[in-house]
C-alpha atoms as a PDB file:
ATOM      1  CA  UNK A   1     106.577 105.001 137.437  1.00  0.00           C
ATOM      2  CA  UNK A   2     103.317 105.928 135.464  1.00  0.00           C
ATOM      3  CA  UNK A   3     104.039 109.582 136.513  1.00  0.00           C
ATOM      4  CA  UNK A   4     106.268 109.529 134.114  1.00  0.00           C
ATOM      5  CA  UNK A   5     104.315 108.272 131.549  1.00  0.00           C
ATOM      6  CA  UNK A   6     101.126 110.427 132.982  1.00  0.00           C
ATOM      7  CA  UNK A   7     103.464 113.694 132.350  1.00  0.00           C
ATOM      8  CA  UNK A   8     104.464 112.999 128.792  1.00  0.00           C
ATOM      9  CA  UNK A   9     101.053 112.775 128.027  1.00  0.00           C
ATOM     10  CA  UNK A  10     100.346 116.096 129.782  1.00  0.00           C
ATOM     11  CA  UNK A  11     103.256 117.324 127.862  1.00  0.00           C
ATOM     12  CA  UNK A  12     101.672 116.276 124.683  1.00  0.00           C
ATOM     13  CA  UNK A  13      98.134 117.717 125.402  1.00  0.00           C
ATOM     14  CA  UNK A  14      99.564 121.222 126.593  1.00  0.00           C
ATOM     15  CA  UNK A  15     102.336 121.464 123.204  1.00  0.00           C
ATOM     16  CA  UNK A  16      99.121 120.388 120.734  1.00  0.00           C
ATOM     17  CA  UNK A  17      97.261 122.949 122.428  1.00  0.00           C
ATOM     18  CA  UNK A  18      99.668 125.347 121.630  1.00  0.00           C
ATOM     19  CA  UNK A  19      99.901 124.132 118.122  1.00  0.00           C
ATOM     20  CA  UNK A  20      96.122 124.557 117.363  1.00  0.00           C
ATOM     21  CA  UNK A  21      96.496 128.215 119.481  1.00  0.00           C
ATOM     22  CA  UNK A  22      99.772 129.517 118.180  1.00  0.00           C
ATOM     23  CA  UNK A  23     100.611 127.557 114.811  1.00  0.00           C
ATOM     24  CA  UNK A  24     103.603 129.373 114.226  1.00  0.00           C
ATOM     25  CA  UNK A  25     105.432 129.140 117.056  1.00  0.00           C
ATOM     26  CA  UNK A  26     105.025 124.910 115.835  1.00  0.00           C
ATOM     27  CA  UNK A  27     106.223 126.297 111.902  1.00  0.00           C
ATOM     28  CA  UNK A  28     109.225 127.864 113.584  1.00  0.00           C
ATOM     29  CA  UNK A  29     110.403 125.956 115.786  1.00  0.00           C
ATOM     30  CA  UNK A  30     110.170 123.266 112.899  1.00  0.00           C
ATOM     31  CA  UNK A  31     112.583 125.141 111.184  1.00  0.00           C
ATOM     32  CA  UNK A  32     114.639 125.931 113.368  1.00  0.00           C
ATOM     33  CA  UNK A  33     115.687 122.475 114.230  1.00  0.00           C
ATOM     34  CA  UNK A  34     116.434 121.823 110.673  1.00  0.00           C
ATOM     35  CA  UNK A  35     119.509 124.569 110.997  1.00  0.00           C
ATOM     36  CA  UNK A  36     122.361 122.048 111.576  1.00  0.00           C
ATOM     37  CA  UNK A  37     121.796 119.038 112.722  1.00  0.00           C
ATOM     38  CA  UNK A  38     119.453 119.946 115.846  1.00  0.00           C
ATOM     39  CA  UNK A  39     116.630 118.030 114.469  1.00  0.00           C
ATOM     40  CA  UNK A  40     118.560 115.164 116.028  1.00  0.00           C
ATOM     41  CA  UNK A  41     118.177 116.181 119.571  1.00  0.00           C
ATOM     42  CA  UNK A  42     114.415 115.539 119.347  1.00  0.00           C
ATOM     43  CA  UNK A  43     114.964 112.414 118.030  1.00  0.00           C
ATOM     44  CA  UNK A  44     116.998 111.018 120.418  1.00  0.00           C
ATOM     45  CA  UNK A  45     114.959 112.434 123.246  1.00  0.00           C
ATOM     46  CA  UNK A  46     111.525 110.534 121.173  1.00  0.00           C
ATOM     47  CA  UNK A  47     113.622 107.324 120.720  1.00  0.00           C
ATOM     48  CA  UNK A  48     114.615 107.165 124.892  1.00  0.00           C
ATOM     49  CA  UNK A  49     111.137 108.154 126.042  1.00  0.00           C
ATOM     50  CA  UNK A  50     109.748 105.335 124.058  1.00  0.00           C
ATOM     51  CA  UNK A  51     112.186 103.110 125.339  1.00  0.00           C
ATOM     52  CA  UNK A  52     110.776 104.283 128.808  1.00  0.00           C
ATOM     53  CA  UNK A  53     107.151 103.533 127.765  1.00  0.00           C
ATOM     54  CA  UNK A  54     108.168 100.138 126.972  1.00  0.00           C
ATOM     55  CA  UNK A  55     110.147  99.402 130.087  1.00  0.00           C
ATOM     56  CA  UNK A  56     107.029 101.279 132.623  1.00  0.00           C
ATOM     57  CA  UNK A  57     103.972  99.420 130.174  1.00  0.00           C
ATOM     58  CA  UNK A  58     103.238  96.826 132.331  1.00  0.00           C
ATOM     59  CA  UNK A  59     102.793  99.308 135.190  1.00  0.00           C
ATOM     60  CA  UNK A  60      99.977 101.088 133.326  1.00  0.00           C
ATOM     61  CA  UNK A  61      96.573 100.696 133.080  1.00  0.00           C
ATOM     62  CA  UNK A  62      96.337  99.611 129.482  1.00  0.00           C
ATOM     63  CA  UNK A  63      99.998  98.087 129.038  1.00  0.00           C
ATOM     64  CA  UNK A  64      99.412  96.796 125.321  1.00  0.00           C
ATOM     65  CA  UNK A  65      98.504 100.290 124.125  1.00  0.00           C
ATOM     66  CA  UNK A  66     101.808 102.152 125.916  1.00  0.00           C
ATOM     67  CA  UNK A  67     103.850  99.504 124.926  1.00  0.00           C
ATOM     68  CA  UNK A  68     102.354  99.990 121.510  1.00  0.00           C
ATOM     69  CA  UNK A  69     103.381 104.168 121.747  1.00  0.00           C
ATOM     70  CA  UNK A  70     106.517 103.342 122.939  1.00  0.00           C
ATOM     71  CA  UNK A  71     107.410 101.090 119.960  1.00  0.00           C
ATOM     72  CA  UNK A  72     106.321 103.563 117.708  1.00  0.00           C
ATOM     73  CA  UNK A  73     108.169 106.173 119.019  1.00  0.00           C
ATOM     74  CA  UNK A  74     111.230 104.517 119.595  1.00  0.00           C
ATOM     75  CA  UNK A  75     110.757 103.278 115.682  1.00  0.00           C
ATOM     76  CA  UNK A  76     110.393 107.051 115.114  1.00  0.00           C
ATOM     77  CA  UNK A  77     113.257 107.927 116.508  1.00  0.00           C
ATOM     78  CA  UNK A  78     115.196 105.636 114.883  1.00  0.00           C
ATOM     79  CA  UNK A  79     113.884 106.052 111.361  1.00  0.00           C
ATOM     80  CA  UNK A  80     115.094 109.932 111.978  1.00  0.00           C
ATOM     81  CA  UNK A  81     118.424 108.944 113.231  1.00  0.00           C
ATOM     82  CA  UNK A  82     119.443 106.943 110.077  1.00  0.00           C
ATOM     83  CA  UNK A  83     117.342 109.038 107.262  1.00  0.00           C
ATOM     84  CA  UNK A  84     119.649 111.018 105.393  1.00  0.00           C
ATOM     85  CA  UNK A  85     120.104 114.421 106.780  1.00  0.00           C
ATOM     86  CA  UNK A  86     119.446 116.496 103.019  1.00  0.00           C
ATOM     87  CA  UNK A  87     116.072 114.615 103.550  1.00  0.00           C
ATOM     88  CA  UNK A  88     115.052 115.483 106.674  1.00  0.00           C
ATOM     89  CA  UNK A  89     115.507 119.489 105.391  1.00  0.00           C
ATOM     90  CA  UNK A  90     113.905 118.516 102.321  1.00  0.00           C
ATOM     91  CA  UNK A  91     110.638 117.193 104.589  1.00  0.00           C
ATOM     92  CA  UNK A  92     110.906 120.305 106.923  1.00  0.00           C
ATOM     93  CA  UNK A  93     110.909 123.034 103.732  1.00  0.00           C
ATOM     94  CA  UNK A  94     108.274 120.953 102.825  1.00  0.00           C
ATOM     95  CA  UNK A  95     106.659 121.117 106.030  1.00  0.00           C
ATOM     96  CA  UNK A  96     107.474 124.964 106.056  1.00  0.00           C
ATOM     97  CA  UNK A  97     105.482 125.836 104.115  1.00  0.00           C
ATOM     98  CA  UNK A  98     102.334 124.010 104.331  1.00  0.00           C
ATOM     99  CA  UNK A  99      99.943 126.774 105.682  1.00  0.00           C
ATOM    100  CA  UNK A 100      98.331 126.660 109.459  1.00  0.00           C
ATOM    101  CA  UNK A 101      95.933 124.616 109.198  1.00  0.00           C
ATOM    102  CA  UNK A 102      98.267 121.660 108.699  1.00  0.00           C
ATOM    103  CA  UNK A 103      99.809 122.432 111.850  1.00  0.00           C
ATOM    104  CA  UNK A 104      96.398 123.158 113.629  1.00  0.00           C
ATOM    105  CA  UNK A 105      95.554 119.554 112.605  1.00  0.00           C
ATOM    106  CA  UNK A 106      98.439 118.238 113.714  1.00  0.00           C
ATOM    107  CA  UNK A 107      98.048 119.986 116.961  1.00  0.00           C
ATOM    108  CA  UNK A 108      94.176 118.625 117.481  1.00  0.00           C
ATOM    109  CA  UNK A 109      96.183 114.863 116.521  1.00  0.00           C
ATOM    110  CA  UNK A 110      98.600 115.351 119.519  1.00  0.00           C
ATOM    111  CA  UNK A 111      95.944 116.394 121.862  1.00  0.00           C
ATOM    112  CA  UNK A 112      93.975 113.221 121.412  1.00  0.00           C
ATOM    113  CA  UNK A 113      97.419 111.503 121.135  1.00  0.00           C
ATOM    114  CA  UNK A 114      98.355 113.103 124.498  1.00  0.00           C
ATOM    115  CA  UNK A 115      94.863 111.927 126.138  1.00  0.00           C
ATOM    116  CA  UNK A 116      95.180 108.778 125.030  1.00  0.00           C
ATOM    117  CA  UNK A 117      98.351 107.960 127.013  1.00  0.00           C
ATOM    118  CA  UNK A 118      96.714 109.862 129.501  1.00  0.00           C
ATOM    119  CA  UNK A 119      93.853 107.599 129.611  1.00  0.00           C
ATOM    120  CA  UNK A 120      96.068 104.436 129.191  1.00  0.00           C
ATOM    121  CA  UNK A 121      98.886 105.388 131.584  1.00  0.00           C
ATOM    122  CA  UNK A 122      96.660 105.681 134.540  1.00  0.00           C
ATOM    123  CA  UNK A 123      97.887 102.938 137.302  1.00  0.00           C
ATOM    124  CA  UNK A 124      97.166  99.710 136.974  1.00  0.00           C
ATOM    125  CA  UNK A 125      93.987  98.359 139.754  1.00  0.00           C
END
């Protein structure tokens, strides 16, 4: 099952690339998960895929450093599941408003993010 893995970290590569291309599409999507309590969807979709990772790590070529990315976003997940939601709005105003190259960065960060499960979630020989 390392396709799965191997298409999450496509997934990643092609959103950072539209975060570095198209900031603002990043900015308002951003805020428009923090209308209501959509921001929670994400979460729980970060917090199961890292559960996956765990589960298919052993499968992959470098097993320590999915099960590593799984752990951390299932932790991720989490942490956004119990934080208080006038927080979480707080942290996305925040975010907001931070200007493009914030989100350009973070883009060029999930790229490299995206290869490296790429790279690691290869079959194992």
């Amino acid at each position: 099952m390392t396709a799965f893995v191997w298409i999450i970290g496509a997934i990643t590569v092609v959103f950072g690339m539209s975060a570095v291309v198209w900031p603002v599409i990043l900015k308002k999507t951003l805020v428009f998960l923090s209308v209501g309590r959509l921001i929670y969807i994400p979460a729980i979709i970060k917090g199961v895929i890292g559960i996956v990772f765990l589960v298919y790590a052993r499968s992959c070529h470098k097993p320590l450093v999915i099960a590593a990315i799984g752990l951390l976003m299932a932790a991720g997940g989490l942490t956004v599941l119990v934080m208080d939601f006038s927080r979480i709005q707080k942290l996305i105003t925040w975010l907001a408003k931070r200007n493009d190259l914030l989100y350009r960065l973070w883009g060029l960060a999930a790229i490299v993010f995206g290869g490296l499960i790429l790279y690691a979630g290869t079959p194992a020989r």
